[in-house]
C-alpha atoms as a PDB file:
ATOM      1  CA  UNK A   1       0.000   0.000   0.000  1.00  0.00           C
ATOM      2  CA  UNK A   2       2.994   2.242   1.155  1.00  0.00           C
ATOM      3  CA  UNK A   3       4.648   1.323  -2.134  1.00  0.00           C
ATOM      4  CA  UNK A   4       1.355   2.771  -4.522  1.00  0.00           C
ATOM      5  CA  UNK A   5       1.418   6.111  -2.699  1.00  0.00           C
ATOM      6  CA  UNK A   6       5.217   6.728  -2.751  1.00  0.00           C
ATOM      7  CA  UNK A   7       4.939   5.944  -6.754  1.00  0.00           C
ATOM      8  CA  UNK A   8       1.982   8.422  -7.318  1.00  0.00           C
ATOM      9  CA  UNK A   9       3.158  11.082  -5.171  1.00  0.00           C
ATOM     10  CA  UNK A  10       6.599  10.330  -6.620  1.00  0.00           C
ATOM     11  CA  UNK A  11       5.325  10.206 -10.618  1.00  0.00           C
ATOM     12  CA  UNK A  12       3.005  13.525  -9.557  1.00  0.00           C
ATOM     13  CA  UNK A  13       6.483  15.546  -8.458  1.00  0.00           C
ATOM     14  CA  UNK A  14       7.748  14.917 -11.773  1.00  0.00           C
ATOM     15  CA  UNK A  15       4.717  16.875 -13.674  1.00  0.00           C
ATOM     16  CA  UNK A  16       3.257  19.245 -10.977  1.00  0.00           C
ATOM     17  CA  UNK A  17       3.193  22.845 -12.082  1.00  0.00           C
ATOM     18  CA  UNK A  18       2.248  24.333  -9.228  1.00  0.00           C
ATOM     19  CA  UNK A  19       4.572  25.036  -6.011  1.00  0.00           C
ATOM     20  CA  UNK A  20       2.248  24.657  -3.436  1.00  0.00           C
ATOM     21  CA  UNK A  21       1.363  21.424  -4.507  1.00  0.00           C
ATOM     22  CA  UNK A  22       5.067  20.143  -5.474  1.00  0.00           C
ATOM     23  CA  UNK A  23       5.663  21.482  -1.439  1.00  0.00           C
ATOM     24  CA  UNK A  24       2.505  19.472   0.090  1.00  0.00           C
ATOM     25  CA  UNK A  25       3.527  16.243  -2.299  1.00  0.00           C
ATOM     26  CA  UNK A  26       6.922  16.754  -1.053  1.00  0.00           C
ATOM     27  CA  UNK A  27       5.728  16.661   2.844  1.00  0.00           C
ATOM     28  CA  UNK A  28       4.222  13.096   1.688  1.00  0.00           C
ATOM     29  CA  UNK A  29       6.960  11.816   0.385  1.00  0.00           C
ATOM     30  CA  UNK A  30       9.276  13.101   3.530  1.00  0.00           C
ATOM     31  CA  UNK A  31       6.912  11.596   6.160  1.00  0.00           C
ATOM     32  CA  UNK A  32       6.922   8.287   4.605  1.00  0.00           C
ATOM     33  CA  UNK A  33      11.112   8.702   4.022  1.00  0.00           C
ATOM     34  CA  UNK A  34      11.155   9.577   7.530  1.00  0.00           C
ATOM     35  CA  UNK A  35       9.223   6.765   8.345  1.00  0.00           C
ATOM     36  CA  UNK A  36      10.460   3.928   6.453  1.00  0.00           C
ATOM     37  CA  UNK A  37      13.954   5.065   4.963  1.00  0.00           C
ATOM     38  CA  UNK A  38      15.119   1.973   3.188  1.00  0.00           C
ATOM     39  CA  UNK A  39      11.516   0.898   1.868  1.00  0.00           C
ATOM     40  CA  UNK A  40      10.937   4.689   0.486  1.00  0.00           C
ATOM     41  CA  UNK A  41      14.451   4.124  -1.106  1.00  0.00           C
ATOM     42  CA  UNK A  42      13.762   0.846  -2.590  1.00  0.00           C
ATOM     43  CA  UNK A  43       9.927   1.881  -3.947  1.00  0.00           C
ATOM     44  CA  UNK A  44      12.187   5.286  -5.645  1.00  0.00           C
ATOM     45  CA  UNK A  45      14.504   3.166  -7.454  1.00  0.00           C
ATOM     46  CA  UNK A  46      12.341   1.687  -9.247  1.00  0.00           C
ATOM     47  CA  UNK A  47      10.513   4.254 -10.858  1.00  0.00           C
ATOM     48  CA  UNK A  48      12.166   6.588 -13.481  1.00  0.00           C
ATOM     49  CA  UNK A  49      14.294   9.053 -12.108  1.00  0.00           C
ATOM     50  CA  UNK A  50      14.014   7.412  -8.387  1.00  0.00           C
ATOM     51  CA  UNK A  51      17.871   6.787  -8.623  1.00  0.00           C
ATOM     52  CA  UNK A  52      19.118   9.475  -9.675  1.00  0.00           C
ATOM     53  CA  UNK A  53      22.081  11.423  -7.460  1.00  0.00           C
ATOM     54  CA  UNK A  54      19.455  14.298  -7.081  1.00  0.00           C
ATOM     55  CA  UNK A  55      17.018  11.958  -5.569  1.00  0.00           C
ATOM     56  CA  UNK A  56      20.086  10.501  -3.115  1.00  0.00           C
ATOM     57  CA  UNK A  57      20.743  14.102  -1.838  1.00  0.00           C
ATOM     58  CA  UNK A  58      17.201  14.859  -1.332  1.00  0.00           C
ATOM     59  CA  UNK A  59      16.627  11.293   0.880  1.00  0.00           C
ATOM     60  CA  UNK A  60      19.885  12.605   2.964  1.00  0.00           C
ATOM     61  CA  UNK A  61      18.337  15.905   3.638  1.00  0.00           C
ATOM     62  CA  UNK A  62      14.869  14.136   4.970  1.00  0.00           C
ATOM     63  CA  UNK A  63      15.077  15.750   8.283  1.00  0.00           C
ATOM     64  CA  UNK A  64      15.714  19.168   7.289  1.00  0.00           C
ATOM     65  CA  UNK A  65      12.158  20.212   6.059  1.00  0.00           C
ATOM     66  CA  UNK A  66      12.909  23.524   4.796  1.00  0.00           C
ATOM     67  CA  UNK A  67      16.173  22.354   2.855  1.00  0.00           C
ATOM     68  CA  UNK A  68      13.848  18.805   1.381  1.00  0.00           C
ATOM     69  CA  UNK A  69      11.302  20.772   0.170  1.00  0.00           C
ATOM     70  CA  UNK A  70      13.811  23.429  -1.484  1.00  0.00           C
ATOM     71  CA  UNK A  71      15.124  20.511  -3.367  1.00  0.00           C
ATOM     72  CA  UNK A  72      12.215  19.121  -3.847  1.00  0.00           C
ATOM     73  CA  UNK A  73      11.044  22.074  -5.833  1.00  0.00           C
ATOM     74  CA  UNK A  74      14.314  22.017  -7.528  1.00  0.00           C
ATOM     75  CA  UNK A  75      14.048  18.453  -8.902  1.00  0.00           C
ATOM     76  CA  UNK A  76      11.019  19.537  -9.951  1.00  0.00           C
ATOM     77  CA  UNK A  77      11.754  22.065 -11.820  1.00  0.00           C
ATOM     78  CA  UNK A  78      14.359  20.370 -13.614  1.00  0.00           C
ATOM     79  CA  UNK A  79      12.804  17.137 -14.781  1.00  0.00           C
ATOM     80  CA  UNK A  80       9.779  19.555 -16.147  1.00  0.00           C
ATOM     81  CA  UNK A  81      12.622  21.463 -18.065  1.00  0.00           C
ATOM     82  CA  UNK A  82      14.000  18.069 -19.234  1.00  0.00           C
ATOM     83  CA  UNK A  83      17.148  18.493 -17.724  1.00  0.00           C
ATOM     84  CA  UNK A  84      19.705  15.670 -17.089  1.00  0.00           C
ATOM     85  CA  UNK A  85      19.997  14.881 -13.258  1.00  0.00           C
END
């Protein structure tokens, strides 16, 4: 179940347009990482982009809200832009 909602909230980051939302999906995706580190990791790498290095520094930053969501927004930004992370 876990697994489902890290990949929709995780596929939704990748296409959201709007910041508020990118910051609320990124809150999901940090309370679960928080929660269940290695299974959030595991769920991540397999779905495009979910292993990337940008992804890696974002799971290290997980309890440092301000600085996760920051990066968040950043990854964000960049796989909308098509930019190679």
């Amino acid at each position: 179940m876990g697994g489902n909602i890290i990949g929709v909230v995780f596929l939704k980051l990748q296409s959201e347009l709007i910041r508020s939302t990118t910051e609320a999906l990124a809150e999901i995706l940090m309370a679960y990482a928080r929660k269940y580190p290695l299974e959030t990791r595991n769920c991540l790498a397999l779905l495009p982009n979910g292993n990337c290095a940008m992804m890696s520094e974002i799971l290290s930053q997980v309890h440092k809200a301000r600085l996760f969501k920051q990066l968040v927004n950043k990854f964000n930004m960049q796989i909308r832009k098509g930019a190679q992370i």
